[in-house]
Structures are given as structure tokens and as C-alpha cells.
Protein backbone atom coordinates (compact mmCIF):
# COMPACT_ATOMS: atom_id res chain seq x y z
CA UNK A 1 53.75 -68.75 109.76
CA UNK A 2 55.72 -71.36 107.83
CA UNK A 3 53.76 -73.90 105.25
CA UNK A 4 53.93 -76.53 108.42
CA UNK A 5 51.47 -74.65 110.34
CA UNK A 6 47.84 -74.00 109.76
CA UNK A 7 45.56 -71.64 110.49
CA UNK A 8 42.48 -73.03 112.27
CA UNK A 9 38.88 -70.53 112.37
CA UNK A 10 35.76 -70.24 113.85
CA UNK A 11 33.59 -68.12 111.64
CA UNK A 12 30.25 -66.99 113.32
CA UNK A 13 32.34 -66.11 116.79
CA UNK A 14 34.03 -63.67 118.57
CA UNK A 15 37.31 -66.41 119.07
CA UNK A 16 40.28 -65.35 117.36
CA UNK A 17 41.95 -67.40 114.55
CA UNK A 18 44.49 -69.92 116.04
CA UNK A 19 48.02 -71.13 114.30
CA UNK A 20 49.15 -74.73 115.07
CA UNK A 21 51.67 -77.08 113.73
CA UNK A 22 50.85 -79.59 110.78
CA UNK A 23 50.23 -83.53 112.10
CA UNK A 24 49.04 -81.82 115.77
CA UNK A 25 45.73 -82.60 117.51
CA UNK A 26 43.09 -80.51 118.05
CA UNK A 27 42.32 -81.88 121.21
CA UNK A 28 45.71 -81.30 122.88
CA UNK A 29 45.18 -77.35 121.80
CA UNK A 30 41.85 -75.77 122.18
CA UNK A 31 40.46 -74.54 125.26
CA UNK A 32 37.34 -72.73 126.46
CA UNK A 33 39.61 -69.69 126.18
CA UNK A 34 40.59 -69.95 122.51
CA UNK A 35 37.40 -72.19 120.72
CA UNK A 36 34.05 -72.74 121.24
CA UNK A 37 34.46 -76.26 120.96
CA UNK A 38 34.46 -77.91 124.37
CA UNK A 39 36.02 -81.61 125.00
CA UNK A 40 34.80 -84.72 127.47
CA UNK A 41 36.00 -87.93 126.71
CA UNK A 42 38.51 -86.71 124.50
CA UNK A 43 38.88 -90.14 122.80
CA UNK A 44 35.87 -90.09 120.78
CA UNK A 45 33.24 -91.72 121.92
CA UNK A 46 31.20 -88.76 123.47
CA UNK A 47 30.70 -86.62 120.84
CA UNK A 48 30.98 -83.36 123.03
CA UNK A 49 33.39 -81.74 120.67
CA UNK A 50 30.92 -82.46 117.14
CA UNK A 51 31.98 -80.05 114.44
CA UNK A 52 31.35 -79.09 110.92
CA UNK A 53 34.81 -78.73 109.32
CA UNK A 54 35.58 -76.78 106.26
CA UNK A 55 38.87 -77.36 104.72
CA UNK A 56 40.81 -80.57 104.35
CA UNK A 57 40.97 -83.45 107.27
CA UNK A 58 42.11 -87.07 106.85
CA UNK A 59 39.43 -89.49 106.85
CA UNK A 60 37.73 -90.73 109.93
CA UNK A 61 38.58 -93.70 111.52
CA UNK A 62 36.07 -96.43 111.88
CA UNK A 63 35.33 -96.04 115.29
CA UNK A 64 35.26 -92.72 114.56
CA UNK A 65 32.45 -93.28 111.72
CA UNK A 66 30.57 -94.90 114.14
CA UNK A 67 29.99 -92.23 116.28
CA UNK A 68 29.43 -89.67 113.43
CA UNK A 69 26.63 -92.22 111.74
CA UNK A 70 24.93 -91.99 115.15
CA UNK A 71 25.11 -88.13 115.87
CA UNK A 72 25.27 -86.18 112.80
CA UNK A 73 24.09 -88.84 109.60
CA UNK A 74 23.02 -85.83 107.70
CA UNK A 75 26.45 -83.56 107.87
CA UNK A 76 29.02 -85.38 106.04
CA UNK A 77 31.34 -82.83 106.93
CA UNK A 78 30.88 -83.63 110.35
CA UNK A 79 33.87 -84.71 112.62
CA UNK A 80 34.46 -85.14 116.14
CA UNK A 81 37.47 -82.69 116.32
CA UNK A 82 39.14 -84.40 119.22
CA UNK A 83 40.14 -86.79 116.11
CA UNK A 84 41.10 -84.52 113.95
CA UNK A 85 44.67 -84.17 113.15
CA UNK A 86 45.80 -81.30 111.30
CA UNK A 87 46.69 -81.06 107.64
CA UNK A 88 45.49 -77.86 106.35
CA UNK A 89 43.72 -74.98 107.17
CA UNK A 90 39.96 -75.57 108.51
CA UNK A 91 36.79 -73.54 109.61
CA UNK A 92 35.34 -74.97 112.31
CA UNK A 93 31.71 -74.67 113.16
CA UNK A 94 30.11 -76.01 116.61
CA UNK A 95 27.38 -78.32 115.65
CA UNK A 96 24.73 -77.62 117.83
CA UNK A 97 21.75 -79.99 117.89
């Protein structure tokens, strides 16, 4: 692993750890076979992939905001990770209502 790539977790499951290049999407890389997170829309409006992220993350966008206000007011660690784009390592929870 170089310091470009980041390693991306899902503590409190049986997935393993996954590596990915810096700047990537999440979106374009997890699958039902490798996360627990599961996609629709992809474009984030849905809110099918809500998560609780530990680690760093840019800021959401305003549309982005939006949706979080709406689904998860009380988490403000929340993110939609179809949105995320990576920058460091993260722990990523499902958020299950």
C-alpha cells in the first residue's frame, strides 16, 4: 500500500478491509460482495447507501446536506457514501433505521 491509497473498514462485519486509491469513489467500488453498503440511485438522492463514517471525508455538498438533514439530522457523521470521495482511511458503519 502506498500513502495514495486508503484502507476503507467495516467494523461490526464479517467483510474484509478494502484498499482503494486516494480521490476514488466509493460508489464505483463496493459491491454486495465486498461491503454491506448497498447502492440505488447512486447520485444521491435515495439515501440507500446512508453511513456513519469514521475517519476523514470532504464536506458534503449541498444537495448532499439536504438529503442528510432529512434522513439522519441526529448523526452528524452521517454521509451518503455514494458521495464520498476518498481522502483517508474510514470505518464505515451501515446506518440502519
Amino acid at each position: 500500500m502506498n500513502e495514495k491509497q486508503y484502507i476503507i473498514s467495516f467494523p461490526g462485519t464479517n467483510y474484509p478491509s478494502i484498499i482503494l486509491d486516494a480521490h476514488q469513489k466509493l460508489s464505483e467500488h463496493l459491491t454486495i460482495q465486498n461491503s454491506p453498503v448497498l447502492f440505488g440511485c447512486r447520485t444521491g438522492i435515495c439515501g440507500t447507501c446512508l453511513v456513519l463514517v469514521n475517519g476523514e471525508t470532504s464536506p458534503p455538498s449541498a444537495e448532499e446536506r439536504e438529503v442528510l438533514e432529512v434522513l439522519a439530522p441526529e448523526h452528524p457523521n452521517a454521509r451518503l457514501s455514494c458521495q464520498l470521495e476518498l481522502t483517508s482511511h474510514l470505518e464505515i458503519t451501515h446506518l440502519k433505521e
